[in-house]
C-alpha atoms as a PDB file:
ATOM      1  CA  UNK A   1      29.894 158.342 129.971  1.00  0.00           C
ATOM      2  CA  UNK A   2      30.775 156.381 126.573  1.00  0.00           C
ATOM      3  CA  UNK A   3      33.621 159.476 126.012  1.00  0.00           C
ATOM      4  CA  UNK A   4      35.033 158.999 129.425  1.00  0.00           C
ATOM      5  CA  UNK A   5      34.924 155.112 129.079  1.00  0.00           C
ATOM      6  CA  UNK A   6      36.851 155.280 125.469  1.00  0.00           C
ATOM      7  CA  UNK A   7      39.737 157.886 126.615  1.00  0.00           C
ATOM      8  CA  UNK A   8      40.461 155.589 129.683  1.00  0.00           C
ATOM      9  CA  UNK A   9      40.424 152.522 127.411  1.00  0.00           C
ATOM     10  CA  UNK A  10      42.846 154.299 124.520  1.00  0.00           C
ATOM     11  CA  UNK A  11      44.928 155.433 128.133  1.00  0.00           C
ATOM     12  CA  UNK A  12      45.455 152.030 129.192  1.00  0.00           C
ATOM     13  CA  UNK A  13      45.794 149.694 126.189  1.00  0.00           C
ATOM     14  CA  UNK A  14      47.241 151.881 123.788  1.00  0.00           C
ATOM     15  CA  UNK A  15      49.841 154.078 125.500  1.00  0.00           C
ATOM     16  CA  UNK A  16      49.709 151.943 129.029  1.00  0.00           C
ATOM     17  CA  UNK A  17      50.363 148.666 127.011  1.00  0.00           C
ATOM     18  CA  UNK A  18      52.586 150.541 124.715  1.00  0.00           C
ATOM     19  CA  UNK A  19      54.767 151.701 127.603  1.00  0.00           C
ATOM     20  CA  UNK A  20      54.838 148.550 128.741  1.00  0.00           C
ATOM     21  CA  UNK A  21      56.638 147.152 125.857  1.00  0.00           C
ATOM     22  CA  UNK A  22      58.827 149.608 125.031  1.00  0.00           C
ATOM     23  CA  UNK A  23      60.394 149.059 128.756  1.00  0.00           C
ATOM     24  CA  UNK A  24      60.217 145.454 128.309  1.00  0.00           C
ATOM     25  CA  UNK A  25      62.579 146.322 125.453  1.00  0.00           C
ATOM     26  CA  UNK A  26      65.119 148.476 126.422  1.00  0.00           C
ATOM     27  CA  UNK A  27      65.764 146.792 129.647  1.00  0.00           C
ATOM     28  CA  UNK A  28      66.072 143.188 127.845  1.00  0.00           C
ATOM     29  CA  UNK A  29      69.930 143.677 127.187  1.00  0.00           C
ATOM     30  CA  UNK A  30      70.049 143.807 131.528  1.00  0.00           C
ATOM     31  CA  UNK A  31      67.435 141.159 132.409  1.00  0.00           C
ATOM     32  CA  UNK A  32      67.492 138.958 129.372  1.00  0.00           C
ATOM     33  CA  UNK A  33      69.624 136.340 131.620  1.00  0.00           C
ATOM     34  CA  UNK A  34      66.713 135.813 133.653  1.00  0.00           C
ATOM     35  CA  UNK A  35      64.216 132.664 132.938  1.00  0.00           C
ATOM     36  CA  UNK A  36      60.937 134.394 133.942  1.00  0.00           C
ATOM     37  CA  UNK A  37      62.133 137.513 131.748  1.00  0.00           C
ATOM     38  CA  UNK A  38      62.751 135.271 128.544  1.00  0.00           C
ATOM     39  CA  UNK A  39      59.397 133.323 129.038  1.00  0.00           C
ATOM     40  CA  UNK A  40      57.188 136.402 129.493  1.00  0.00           C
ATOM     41  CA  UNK A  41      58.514 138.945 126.736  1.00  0.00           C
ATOM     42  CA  UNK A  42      60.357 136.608 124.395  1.00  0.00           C
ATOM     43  CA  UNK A  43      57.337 137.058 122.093  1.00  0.00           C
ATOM     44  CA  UNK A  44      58.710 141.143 121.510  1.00  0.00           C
ATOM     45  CA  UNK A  45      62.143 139.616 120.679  1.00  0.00           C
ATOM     46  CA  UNK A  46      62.230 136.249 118.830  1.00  0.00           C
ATOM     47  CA  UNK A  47      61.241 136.891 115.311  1.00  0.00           C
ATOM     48  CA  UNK A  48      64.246 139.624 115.729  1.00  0.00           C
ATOM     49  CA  UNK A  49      67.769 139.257 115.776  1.00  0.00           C
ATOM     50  CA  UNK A  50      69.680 140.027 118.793  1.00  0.00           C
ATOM     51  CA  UNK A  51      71.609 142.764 117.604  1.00  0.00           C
ATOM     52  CA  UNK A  52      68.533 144.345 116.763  1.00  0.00           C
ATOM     53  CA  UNK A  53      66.374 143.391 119.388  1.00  0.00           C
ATOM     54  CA  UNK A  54      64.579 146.494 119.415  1.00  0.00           C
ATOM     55  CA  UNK A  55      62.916 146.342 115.926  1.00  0.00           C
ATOM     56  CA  UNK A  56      59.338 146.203 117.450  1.00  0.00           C
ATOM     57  CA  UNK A  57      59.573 149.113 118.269  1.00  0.00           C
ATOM     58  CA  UNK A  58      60.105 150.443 114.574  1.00  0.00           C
ATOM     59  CA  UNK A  59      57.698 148.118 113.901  1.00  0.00           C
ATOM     60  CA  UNK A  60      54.981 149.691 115.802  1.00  0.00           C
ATOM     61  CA  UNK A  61      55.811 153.399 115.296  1.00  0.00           C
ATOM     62  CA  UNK A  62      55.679 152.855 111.246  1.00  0.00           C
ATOM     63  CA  UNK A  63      51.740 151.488 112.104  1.00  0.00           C
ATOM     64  CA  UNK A  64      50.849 154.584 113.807  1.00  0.00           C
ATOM     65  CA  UNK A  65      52.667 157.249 111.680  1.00  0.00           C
ATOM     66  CA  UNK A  66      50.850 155.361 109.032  1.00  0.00           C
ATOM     67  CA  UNK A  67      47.815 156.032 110.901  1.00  0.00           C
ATOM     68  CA  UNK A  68      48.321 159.617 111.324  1.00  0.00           C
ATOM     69  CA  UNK A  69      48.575 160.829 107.491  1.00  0.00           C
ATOM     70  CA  UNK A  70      44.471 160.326 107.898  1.00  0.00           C
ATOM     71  CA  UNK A  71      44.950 163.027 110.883  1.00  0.00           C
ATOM     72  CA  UNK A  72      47.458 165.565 109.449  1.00  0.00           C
ATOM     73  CA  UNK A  73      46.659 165.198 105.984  1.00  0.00           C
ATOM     74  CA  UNK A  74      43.177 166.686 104.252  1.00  0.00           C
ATOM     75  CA  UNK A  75      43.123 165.722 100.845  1.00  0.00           C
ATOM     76  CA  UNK A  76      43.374 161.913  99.443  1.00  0.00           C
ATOM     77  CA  UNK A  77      46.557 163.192  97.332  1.00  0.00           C
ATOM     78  CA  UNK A  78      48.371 163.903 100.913  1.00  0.00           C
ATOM     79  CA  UNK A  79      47.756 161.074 102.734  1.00  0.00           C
ATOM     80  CA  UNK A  80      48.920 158.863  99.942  1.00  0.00           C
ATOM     81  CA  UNK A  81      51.768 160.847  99.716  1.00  0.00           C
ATOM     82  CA  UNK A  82      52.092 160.251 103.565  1.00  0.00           C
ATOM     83  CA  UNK A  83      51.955 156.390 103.122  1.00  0.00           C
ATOM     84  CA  UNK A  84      54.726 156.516 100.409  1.00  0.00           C
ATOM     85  CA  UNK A  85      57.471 158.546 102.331  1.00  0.00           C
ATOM     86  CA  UNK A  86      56.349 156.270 105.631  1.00  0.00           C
ATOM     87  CA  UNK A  87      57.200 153.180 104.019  1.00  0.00           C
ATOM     88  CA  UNK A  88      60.243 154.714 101.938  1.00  0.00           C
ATOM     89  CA  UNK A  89      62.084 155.704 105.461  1.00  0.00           C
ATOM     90  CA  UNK A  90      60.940 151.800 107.123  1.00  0.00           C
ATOM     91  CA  UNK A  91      62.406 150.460 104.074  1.00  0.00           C
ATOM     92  CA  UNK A  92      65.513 152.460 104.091  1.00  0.00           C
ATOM     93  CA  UNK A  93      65.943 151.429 107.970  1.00  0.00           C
ATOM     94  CA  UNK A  94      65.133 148.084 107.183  1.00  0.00           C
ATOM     95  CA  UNK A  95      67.743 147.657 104.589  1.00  0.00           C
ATOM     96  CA  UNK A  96      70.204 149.388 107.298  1.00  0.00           C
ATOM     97  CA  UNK A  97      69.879 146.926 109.806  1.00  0.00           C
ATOM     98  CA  UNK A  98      68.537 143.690 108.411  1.00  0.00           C
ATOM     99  CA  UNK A  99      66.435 142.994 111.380  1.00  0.00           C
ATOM    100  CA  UNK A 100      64.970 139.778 110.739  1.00  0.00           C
ATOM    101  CA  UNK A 101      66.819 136.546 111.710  1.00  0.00           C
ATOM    102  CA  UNK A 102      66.736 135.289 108.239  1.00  0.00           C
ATOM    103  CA  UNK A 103      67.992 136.880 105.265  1.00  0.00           C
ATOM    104  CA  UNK A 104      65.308 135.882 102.837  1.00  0.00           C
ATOM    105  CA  UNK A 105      62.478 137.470 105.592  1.00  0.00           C
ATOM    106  CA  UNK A 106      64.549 140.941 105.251  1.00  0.00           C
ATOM    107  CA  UNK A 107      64.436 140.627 101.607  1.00  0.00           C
ATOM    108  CA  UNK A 108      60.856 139.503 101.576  1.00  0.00           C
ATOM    109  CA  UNK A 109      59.657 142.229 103.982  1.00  0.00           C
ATOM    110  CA  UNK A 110      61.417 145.100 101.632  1.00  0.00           C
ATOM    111  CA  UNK A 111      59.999 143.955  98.960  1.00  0.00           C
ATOM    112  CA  UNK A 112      56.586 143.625 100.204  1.00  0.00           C
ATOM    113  CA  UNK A 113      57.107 147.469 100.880  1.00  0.00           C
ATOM    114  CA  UNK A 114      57.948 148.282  97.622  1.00  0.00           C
ATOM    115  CA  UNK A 115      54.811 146.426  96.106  1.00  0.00           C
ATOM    116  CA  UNK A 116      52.520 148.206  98.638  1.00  0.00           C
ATOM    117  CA  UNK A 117      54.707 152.167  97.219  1.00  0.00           C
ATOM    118  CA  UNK A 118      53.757 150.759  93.848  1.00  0.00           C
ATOM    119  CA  UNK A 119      50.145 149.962  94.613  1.00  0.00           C
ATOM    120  CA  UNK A 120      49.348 152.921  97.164  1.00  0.00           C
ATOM    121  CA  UNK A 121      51.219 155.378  94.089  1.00  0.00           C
ATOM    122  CA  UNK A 122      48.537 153.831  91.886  1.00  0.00           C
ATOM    123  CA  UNK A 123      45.973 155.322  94.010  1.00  0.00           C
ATOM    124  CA  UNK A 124      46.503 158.523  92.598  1.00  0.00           C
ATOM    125  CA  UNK A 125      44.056 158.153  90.416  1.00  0.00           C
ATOM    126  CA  UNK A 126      41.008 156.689  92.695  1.00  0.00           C
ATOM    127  CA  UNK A 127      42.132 160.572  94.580  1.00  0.00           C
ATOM    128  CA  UNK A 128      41.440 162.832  91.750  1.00  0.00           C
ATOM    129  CA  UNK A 129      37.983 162.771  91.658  1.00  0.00           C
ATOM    130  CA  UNK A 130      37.727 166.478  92.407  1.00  0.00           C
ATOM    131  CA  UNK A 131      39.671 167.460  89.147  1.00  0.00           C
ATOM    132  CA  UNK A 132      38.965 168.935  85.885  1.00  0.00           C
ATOM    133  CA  UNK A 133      39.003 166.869  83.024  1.00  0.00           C
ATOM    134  CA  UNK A 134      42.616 168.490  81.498  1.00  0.00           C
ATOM    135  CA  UNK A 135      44.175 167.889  85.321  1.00  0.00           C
ATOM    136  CA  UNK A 136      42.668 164.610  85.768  1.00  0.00           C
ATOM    137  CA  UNK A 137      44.846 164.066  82.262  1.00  0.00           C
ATOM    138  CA  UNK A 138      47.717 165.452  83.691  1.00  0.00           C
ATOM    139  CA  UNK A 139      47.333 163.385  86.802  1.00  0.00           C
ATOM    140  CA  UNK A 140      46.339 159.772  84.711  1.00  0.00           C
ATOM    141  CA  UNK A 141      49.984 160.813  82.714  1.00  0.00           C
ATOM    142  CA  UNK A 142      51.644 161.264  86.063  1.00  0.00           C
ATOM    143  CA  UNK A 143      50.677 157.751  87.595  1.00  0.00           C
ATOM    144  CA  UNK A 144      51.634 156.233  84.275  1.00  0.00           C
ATOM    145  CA  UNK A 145      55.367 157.872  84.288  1.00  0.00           C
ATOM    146  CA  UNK A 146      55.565 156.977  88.439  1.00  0.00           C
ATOM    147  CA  UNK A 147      54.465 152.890  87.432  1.00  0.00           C
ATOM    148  CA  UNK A 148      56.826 152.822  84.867  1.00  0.00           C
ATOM    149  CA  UNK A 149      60.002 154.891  86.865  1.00  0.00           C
ATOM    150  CA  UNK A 150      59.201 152.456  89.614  1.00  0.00           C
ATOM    151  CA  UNK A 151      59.410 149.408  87.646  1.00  0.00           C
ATOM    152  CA  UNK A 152      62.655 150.383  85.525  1.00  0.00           C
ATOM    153  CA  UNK A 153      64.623 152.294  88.270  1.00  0.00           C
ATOM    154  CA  UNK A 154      63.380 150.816  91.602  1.00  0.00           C
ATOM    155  CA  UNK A 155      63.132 146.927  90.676  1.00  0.00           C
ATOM    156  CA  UNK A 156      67.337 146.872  89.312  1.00  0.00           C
ATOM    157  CA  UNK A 157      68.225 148.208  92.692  1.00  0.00           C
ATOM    158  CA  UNK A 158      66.963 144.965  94.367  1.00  0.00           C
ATOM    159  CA  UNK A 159      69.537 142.758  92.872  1.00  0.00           C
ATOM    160  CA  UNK A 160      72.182 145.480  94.390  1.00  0.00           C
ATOM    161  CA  UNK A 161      70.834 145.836  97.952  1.00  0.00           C
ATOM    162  CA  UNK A 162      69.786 141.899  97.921  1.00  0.00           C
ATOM    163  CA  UNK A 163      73.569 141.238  97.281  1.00  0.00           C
ATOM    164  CA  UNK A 164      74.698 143.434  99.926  1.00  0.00           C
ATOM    165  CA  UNK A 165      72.277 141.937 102.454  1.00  0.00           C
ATOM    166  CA  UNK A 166      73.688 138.593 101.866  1.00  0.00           C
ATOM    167  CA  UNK A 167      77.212 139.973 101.975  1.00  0.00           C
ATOM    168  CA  UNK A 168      76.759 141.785 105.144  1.00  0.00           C
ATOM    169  CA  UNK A 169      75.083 138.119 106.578  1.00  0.00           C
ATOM    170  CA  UNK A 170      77.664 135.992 104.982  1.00  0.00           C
ATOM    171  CA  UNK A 171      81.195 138.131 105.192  1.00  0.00           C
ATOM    172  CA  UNK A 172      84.070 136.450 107.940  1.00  0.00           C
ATOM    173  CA  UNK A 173      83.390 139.339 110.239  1.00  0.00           C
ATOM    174  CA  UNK A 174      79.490 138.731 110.293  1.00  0.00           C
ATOM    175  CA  UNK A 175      80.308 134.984 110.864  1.00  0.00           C
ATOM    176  CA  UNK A 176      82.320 136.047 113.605  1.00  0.00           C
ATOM    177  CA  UNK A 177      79.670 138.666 114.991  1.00  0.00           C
ATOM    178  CA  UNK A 178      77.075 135.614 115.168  1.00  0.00           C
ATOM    179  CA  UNK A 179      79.228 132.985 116.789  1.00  0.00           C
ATOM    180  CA  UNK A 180      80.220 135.759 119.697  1.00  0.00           C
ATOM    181  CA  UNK A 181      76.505 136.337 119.590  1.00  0.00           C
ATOM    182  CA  UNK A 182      75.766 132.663 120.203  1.00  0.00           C
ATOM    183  CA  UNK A 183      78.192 131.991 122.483  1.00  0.00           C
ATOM    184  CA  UNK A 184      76.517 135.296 124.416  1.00  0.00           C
ATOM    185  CA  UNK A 185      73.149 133.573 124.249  1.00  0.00           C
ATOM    186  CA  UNK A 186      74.559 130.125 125.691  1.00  0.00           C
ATOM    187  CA  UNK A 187      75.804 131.460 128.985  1.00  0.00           C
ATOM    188  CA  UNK A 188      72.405 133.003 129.249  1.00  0.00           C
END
């Protein structure tokens, strides 16, 4: 009863919804010029830019791999593991393609990725509490070295990749990039 109930409710609001969205999405670029299209689904695309329309998507696949380190991984030590290289790749991807519409929310959303690889690497310890004393040592050592490598070698590349954000926003061929792309979203 209550099984058969919860399968067709995961079947229809996760994936059903999901599928939903994800066509939304990838036939936007076609139907976009369309009033009724922009007033139903402009919620997937306006916190996006347009180049990059498609972010949501990203947004909503780093959520569930998230989710699945607590199905493919046993031990505390693994999943936290998990989290770390999950939010290393959005990171990486979100540094790639800048999808926000403002430049500060890019910056701001990498580094509130970076706080939460900090904080989730300081877990570490809360996981160990199946070790001996000398491991637990070893382990308490560890998270000390991986605090301090991530303050002195990951906080000085954020002045780098910061400046290279703002470059790739504020260069004469990304000025020219968003006036075609406004002049594209005025004839719509």
């Amino acid at each position: 009863g209550m099984l058969g109930l919860g399968v067709v409710g995961i079947v229809v609001w996760c994936i059903g919804f999901g599928l939903l969205f994800a066509w939304a999405i990838f036939v936007s670029p076609k139907r976009f010029s369309n009033p009724d299209f922009q007033t139903r689904w402009k919620f997937l695309f306006i916190k996006y830019r347009p180049d990059v329309h498609w972010w949501a998507i990203v947004f909503v696949i780093k959520g569930i791999l998230l989710n699945f380190g607590f199905l493919i991984m046993e031990t505390g030590i693994g999943q936290i593991f998990w989290f770390m290289t999950i939010l290393m790749a959005y990171i990486c991807l979100a540094i790639t393609w800048t999808p926000w519409r403002h430049l500060w929310v890019n910056g701001l959303d990498i580094w509130a990725h970076m706080c939460l690889i900090l904080t989730v690497s300081t877990m570490i310890w809360f996981a160990s509490s199946s070790l001996g004393p000398q491991e637990r040592a070893d382990l308490d050592t560890d998270v000390a070295n991986l605090t301090i490598a991530c303050t002195f070698f990951l906080l000085p590349t954020v002045f780098p990749i910061l400046g290279w954000m703002v470059y790739s926003q504020t260069s004469p061929a990304a000025q020219q990039a968003k006036a075609r792309l406004a002049l594209d979203v005025r004839k719509v």
